[in-house]
Protein backbone atom coordinates (compact mmCIF):
# COMPACT_ATOMS: atom_id res chain seq x y z
CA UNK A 1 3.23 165.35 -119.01
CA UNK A 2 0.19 165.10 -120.42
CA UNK A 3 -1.61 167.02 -123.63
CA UNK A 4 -5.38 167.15 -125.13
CA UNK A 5 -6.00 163.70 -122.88
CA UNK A 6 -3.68 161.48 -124.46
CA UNK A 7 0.19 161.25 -123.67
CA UNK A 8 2.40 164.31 -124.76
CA UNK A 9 2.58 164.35 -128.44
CA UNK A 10 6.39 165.13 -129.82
CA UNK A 11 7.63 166.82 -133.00
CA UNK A 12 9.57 164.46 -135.29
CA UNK A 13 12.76 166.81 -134.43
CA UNK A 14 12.16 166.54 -130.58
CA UNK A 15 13.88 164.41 -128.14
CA UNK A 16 12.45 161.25 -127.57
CA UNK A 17 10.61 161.71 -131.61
CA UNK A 18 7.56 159.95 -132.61
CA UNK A 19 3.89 161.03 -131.67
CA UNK A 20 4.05 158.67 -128.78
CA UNK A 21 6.69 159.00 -126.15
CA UNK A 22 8.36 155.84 -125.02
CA UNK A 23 6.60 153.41 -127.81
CA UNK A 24 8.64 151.92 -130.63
CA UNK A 25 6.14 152.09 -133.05
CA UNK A 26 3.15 154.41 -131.50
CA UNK A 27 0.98 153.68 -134.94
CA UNK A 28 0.79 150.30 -134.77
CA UNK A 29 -0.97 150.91 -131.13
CA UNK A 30 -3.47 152.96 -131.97
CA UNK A 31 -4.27 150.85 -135.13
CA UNK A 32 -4.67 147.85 -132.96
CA UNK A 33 -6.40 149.86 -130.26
CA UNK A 34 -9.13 151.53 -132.70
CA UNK A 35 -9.33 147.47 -133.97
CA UNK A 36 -9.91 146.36 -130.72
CA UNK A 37 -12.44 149.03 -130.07
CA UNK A 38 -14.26 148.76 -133.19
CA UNK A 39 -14.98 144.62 -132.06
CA UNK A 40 -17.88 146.35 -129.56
CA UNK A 41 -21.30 146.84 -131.53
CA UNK A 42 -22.10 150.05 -128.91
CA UNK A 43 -20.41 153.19 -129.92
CA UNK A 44 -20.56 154.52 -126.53
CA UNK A 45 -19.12 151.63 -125.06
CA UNK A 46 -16.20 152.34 -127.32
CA UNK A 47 -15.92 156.21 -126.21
CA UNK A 48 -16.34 154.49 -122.86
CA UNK A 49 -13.39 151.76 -122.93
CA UNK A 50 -11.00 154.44 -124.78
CA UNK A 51 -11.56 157.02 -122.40
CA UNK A 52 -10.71 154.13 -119.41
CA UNK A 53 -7.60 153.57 -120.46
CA UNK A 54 -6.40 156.78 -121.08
CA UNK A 55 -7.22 157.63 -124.50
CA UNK A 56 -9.07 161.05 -126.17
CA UNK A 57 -12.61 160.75 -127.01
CA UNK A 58 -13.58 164.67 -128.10
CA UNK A 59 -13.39 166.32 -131.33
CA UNK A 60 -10.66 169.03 -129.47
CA UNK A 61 -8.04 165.86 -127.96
CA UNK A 62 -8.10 164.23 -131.09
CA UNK A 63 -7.57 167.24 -133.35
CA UNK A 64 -3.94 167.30 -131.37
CA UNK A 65 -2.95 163.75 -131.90
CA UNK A 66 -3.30 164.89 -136.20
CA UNK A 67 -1.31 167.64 -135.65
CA UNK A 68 2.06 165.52 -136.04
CA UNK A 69 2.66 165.03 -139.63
CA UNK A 70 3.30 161.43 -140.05
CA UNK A 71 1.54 159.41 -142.78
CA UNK A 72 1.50 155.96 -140.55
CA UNK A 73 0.19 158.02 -137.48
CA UNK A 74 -2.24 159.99 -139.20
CA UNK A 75 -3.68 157.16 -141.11
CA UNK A 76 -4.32 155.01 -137.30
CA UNK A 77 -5.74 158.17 -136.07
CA UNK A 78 -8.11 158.61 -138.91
CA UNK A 79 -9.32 155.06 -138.18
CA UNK A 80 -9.61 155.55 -134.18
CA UNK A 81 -11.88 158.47 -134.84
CA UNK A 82 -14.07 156.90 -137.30
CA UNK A 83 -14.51 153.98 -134.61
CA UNK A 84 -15.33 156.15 -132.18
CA UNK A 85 -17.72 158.18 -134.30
CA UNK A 86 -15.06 161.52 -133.77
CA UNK A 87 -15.19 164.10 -136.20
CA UNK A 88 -11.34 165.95 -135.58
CA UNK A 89 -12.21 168.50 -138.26
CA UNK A 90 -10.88 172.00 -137.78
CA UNK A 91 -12.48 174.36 -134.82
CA UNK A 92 -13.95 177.26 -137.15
CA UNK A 93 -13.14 179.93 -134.62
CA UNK A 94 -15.88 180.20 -132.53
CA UNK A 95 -16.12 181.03 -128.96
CA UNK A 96 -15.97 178.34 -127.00
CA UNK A 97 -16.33 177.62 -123.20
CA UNK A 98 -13.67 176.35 -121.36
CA UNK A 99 -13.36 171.97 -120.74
CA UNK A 100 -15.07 171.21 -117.77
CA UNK A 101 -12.63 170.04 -115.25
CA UNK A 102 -11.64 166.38 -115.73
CA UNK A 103 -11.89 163.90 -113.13
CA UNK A 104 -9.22 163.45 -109.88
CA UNK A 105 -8.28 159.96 -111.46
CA UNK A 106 -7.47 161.00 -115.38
CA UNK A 107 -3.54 160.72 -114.86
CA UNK A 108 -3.79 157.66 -113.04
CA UNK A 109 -5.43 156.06 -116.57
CA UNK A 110 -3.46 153.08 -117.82
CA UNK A 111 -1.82 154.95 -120.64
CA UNK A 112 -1.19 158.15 -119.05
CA UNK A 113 -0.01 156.68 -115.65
CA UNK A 114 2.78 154.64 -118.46
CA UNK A 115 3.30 157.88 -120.42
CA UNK A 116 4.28 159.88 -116.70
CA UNK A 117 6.75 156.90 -115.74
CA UNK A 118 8.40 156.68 -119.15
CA UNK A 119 6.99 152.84 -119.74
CA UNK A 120 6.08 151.53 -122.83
CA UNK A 121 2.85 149.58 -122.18
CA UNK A 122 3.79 147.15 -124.97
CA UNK A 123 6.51 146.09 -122.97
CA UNK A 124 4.74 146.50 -119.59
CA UNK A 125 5.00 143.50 -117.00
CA UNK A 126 2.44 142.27 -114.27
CA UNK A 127 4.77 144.06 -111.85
CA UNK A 128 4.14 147.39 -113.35
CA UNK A 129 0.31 146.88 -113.20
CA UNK A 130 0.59 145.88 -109.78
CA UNK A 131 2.22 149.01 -108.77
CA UNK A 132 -0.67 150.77 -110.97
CA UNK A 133 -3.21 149.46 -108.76
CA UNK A 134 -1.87 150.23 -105.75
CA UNK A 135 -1.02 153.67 -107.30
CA UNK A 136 -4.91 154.00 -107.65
CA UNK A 137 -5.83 152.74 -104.23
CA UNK A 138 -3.53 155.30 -102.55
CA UNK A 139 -5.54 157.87 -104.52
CA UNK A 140 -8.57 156.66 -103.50
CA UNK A 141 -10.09 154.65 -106.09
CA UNK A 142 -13.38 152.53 -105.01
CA UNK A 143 -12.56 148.59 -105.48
CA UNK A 144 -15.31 148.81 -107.92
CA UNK A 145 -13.34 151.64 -110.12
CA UNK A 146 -10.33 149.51 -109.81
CA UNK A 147 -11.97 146.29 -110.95
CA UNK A 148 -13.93 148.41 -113.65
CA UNK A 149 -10.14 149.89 -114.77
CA UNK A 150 -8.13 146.71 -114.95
CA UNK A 151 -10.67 144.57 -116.64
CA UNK A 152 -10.72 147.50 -119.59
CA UNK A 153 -6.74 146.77 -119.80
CA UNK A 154 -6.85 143.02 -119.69
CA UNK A 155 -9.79 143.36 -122.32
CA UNK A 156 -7.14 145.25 -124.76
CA UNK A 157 -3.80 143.31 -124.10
CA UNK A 158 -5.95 140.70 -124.93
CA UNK A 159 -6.00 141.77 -128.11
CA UNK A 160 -3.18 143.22 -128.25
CA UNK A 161 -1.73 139.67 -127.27
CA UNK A 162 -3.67 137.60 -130.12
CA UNK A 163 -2.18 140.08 -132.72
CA UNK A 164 1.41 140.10 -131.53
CA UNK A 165 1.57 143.68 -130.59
CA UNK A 166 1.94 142.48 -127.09
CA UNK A 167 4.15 139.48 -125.96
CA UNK A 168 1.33 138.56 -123.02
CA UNK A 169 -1.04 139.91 -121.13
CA UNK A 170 0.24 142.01 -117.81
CA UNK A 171 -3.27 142.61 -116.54
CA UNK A 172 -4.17 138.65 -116.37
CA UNK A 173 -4.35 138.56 -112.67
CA UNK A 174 -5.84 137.13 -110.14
CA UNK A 175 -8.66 139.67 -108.52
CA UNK A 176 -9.54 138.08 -105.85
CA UNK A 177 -5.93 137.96 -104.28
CA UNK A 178 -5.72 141.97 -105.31
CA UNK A 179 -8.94 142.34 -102.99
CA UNK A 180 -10.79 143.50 -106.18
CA UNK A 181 -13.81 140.70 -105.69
CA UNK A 182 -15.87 140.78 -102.30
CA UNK A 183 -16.57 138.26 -100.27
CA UNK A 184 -19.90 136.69 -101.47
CA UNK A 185 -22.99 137.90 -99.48
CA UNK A 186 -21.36 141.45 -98.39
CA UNK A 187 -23.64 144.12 -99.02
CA UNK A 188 -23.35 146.87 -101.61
CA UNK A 189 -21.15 149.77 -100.80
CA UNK A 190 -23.65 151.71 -103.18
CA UNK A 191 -25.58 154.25 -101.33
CA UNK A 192 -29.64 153.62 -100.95
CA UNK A 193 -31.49 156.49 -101.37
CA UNK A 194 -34.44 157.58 -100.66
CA UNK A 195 -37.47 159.17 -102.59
CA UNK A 196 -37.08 161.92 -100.61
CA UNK A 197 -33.78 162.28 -102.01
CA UNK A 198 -34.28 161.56 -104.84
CA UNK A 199 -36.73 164.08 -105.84
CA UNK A 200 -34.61 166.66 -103.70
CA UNK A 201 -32.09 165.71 -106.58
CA UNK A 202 -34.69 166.44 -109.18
CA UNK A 203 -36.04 169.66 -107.80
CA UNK A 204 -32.75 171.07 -107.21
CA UNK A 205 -31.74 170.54 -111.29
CA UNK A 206 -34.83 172.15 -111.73
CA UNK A 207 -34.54 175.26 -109.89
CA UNK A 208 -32.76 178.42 -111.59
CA UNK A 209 -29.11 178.60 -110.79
CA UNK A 210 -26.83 181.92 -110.81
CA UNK A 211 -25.16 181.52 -114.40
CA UNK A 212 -27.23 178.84 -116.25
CA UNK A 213 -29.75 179.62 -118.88
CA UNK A 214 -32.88 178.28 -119.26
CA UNK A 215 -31.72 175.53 -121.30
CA UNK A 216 -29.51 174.50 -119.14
CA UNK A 217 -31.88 174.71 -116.31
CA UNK A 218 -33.75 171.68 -118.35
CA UNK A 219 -31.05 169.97 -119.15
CA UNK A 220 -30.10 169.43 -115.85
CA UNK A 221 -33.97 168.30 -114.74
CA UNK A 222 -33.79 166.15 -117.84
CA UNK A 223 -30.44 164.19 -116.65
CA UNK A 224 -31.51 163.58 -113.16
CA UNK A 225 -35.18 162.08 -114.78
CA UNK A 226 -33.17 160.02 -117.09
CA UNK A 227 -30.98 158.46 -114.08
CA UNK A 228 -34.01 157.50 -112.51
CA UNK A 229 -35.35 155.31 -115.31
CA UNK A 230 -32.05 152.87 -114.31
CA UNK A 231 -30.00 153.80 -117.13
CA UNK A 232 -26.03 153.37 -117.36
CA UNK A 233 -24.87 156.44 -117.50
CA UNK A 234 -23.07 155.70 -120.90
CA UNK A 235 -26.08 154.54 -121.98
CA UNK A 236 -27.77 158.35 -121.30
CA UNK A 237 -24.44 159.56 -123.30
CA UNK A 238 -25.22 157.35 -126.02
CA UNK A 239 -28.64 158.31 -127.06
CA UNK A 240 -30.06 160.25 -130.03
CA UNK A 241 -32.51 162.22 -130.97
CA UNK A 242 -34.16 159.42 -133.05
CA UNK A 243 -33.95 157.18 -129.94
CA UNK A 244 -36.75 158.67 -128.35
CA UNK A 245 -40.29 157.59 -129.90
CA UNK A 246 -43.62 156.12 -129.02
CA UNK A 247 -44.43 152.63 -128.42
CA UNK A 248 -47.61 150.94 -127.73
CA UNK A 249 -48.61 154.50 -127.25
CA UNK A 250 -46.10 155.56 -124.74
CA UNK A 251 -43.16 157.94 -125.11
CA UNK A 252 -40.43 155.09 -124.71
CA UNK A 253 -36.40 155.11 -125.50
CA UNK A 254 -34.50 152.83 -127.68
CA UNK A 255 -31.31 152.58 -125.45
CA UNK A 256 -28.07 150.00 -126.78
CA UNK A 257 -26.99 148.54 -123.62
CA UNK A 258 -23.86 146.14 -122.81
CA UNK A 259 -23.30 143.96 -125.76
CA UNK A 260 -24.80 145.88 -128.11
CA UNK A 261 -28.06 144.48 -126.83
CA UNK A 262 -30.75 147.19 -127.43
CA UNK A 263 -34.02 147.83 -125.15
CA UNK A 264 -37.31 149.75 -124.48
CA UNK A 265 -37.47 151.64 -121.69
CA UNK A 266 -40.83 153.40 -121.33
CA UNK A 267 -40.69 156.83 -119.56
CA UNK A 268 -42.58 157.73 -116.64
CA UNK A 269 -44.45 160.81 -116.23
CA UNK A 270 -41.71 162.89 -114.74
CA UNK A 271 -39.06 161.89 -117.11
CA UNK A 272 -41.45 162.67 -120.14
CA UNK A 273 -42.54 166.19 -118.76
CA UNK A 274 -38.57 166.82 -117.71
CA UNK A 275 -37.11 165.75 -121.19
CA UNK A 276 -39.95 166.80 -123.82
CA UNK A 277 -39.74 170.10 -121.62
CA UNK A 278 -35.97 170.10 -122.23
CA UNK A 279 -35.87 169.30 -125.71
CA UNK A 280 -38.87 171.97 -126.49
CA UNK A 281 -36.52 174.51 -124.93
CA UNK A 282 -33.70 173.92 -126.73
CA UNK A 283 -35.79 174.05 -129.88
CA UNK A 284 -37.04 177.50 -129.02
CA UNK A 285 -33.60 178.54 -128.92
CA UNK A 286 -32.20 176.83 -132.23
CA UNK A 287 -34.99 178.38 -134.63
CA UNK A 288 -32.11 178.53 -137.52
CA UNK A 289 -33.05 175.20 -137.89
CA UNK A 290 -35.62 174.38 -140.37
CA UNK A 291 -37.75 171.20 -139.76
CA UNK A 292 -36.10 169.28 -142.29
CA UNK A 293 -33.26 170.05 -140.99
CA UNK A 294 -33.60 168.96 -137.66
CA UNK A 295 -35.37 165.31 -139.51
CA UNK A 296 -32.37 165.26 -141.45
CA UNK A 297 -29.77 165.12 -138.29
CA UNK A 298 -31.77 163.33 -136.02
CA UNK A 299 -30.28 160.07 -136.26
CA UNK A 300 -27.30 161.74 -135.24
CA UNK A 301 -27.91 164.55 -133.10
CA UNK A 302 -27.37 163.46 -129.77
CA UNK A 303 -30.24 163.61 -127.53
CA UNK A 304 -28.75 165.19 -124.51
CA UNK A 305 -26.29 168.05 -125.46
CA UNK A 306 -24.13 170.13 -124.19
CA UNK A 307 -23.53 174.02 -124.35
CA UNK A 308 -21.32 173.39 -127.78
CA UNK A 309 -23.68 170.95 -129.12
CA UNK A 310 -21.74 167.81 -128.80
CA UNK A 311 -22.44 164.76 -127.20
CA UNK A 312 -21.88 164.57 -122.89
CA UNK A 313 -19.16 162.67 -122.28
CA UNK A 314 -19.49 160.05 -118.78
CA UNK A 315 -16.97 162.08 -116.54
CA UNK A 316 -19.40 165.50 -117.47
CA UNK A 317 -22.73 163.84 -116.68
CA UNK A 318 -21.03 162.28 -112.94
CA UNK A 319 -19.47 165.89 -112.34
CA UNK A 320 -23.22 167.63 -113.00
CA UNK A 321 -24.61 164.93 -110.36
CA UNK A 322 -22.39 165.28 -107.74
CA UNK A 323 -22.17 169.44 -108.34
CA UNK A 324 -26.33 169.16 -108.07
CA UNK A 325 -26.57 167.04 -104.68
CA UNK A 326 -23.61 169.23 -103.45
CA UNK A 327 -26.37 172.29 -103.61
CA UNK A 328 -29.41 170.11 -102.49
CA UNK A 329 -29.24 171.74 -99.23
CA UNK A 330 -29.74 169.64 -95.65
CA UNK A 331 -31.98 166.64 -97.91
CA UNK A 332 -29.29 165.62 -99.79
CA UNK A 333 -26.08 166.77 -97.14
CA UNK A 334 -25.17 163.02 -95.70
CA UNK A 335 -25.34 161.34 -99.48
CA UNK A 336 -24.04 164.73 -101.17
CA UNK A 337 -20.30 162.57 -101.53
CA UNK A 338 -21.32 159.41 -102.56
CA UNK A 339 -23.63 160.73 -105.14
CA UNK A 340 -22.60 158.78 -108.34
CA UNK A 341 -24.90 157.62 -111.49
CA UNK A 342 -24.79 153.97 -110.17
CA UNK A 343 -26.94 155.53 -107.19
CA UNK A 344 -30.01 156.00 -109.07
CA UNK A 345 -29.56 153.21 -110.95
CA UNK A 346 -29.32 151.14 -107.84
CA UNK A 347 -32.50 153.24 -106.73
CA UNK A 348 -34.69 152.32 -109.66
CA UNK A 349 -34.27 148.55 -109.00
CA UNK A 350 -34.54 148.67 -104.86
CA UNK A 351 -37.66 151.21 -105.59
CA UNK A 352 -39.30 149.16 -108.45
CA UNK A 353 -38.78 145.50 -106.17
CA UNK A 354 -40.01 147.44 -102.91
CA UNK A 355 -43.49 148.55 -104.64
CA UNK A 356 -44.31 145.08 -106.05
CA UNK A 357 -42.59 144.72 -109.34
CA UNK A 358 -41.27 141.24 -110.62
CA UNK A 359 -37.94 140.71 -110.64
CA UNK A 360 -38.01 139.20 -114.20
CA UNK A 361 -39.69 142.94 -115.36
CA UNK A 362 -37.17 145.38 -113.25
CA UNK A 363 -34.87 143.10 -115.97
CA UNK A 364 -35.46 144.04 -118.33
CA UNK A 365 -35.87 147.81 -117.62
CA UNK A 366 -32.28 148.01 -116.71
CA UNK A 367 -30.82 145.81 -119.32
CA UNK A 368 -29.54 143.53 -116.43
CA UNK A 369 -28.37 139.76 -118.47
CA UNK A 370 -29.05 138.09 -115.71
CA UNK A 371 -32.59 137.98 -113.22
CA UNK A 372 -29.87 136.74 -110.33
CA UNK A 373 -27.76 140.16 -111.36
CA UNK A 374 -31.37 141.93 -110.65
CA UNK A 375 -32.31 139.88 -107.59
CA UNK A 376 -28.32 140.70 -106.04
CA UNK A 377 -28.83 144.14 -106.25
CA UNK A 378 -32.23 144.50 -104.57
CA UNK A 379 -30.49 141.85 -101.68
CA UNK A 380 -27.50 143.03 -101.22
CA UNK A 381 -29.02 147.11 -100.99
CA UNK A 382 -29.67 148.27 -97.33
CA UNK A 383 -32.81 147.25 -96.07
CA UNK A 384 -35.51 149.79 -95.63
CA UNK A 385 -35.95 150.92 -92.24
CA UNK A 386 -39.41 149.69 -91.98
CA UNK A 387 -38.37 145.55 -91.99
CA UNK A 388 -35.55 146.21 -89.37
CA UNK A 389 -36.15 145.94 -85.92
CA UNK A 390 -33.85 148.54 -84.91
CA UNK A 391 -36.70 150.66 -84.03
CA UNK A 392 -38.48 148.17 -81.56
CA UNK A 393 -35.52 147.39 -80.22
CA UNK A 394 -34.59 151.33 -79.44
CA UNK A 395 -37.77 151.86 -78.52
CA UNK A 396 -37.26 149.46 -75.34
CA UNK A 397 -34.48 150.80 -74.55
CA UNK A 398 -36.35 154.34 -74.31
CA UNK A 399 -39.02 152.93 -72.12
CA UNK A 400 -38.73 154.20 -68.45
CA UNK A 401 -37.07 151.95 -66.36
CA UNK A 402 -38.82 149.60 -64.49
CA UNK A 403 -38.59 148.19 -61.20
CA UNK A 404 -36.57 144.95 -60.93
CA UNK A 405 -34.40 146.28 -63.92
């Protein structure tokens, strides 16, 4: 059982005691955990590997976790948040919407799949990561997913190795042999899509929906124009305010990729007039604010928000895609289930290589480390239908029969 997204938090006079179910010494862990965390320069790439293996990242989740009154615990918590940039402070009674619904795969994460069997992932084997895996596949988890999940737990045993926490690391194992690597030269399973779609996408955010307000109307326009600039989604989660600003006369972002390795990314015209027409609409309805204010917070203020004012989370920003391109009527009905942020990511780079860009350019848009990471994603994409010769060949196969055949 499972409570505020972390494993079930006990009272000292409960069965089982501790804060932490099943671990000897449940402090120690989450000291070492916010340690290992804090070793990545990106703050959302630290929300981002917490959250993968099971861990809270909002202000609500971690407010539980202090709620048991142990000195040792508290103090590891304290530390976790500050790494993660969490303020737990008390709710001050407002109204509140409810969560938005968490993903299918959130009890299957590392810790939480170890907190439902009674295991104490300090003591977990290679066996019990095995059966984790397969646990996952059953439900349904992409290879990708699975790769993406059990390098985030190797990554921390790792650690959690090197320090002595952890007597080895369970999750050292061979991918290939788990079917986690694909054969070299099969295409992407990533769905292509289209301009057409695309814009579908866009114009669908756009359009007034039963139950949103106008800001969230823009919101949603300004997500979908953000996608299509190739951004990682955590990425989009981890700007601020202050990270949008004008270079060389353009209205450009300042976006911390993968290794804390920070970027420009100039905006096109439909992702300036979809996020300045966002962010003027949300002004409009935050006039409490006073200018200096808003200059005072906005190296902090995140620049995509949501209806409580705190920063989107990756699971939230994935659920308002695929909820978007579920409503995108017959344009968007055969891709409305594979709709995922990689999509447009994988659209910018096919779309940019397609109209003539160099390779070494579409780069550095997407933060890619690599030109052959760029150049494997444009080959490895389905093809436009304008260099196959499907079309020739169905078109003599239309032809009226001639004599002799």
């Amino acid at each position: 059982m499972l409570v505020g997204g972390a494993p079930e938090l006990r009272g000292e006079g409960d069965a089982g005691g501790g804060p932490w179910p099943g671990v000897a010494d449940p402090a120690a862990l989450v000291g070492e955990i916010a340690e290992w965390l804090a070793a990545y320069g990106n703050s959302a790439t630290r929300r981002t590997y917490a959250e993968g293996v099971g861990l809270p990242v909002s202000p609500n989740d971690v407010r539980e976790w202090l709620d048991i009154a142990e000195p040792a615990w508290t103090r590891a918590v304290i530390r976790y948040s500050a790494v993660l940039q969490i303020n737990p402070a008390p709710a001050t009674g407002e109204h509140r919407p409810p969560p938005a619904p968490r993903g299918r795969l959130r009890h299957l994460h590392w810790f939480r799949w170890c907190a439902g069997l009674g295991i104490d992932p300090l003591t977990a084997g290679s066996t019990q990561v095995k059966a984790w895996l397969a646990q996952l596949d059953a439900a349904g988890a992409a290879v990708a997913t699975r790769d993406r999940m059990l390098a985030t737990v190797k990554a921390l045993y790792t650690h959690l190795a090197d320090v002595g926490l952890a007597e080895g690391n369970p999750a050292a194992l061979d991918r290939r042999r788990l079917g986690l690597v694909a054969p070299r030269g099969n295409a992407t399973s990533t769905v292509t899509l289209t301009i057409g779609q695309v814009r579908a996408l866009y114009d669908v955010a756009r359009a007034p929906r039963r139950g949103a307000s106008e800001v969230d109307t823009a919101r949603a326009g300004a997500v979908v124009a953000l996608f299509t600039l190739g951004l990682r989604v955590s990425e989009i989660c981890g700007l601020d305010r202050a990270d949008l600003h004008v270079n060389r006369g353009r209205r450009a972002l300042r976006v911390e990729g993968k290794g804390g390795k920070t970027r420009i990314v100039y905006l096109h015209s439909l992702a300036e007039t979809a996020l300045m027409g966002y962010l003027r609409t949300q002004e409009s309805r935050s006039k409490e604010l006073t200018r200096a204010d808003r200059r005072a917070t906005a190296h902090t203020t995140p620049l995509l928000t949501t209806r409580t004012g705190n920063r989107y989370q990756r699971q939230a920003l994935w659920q308002l895609l695929r909820r978007l391109a579920e409503s995108g009527g017959d344009a968007l009905l055969d891709v409305a289930d594979a709709m995922h942020p990689h999509a447009l990511r994988h659209f910018y780079v096919t779309t940019a290589v397609e109209a003539g860009a160099e390779l070494g350019n579409v780069q550095a848009d997407v933060g890619h480390s690599s030109i052959d990471t760029t150049s494997q994603v444009y080959n490895h994409a389905a093809r436009d239908p304008s260099r196959s010769a499907a079309d020739l060949v169905g078109q003599a196969l239309d032809a009226p029969v001639r004599d002799g055949w």
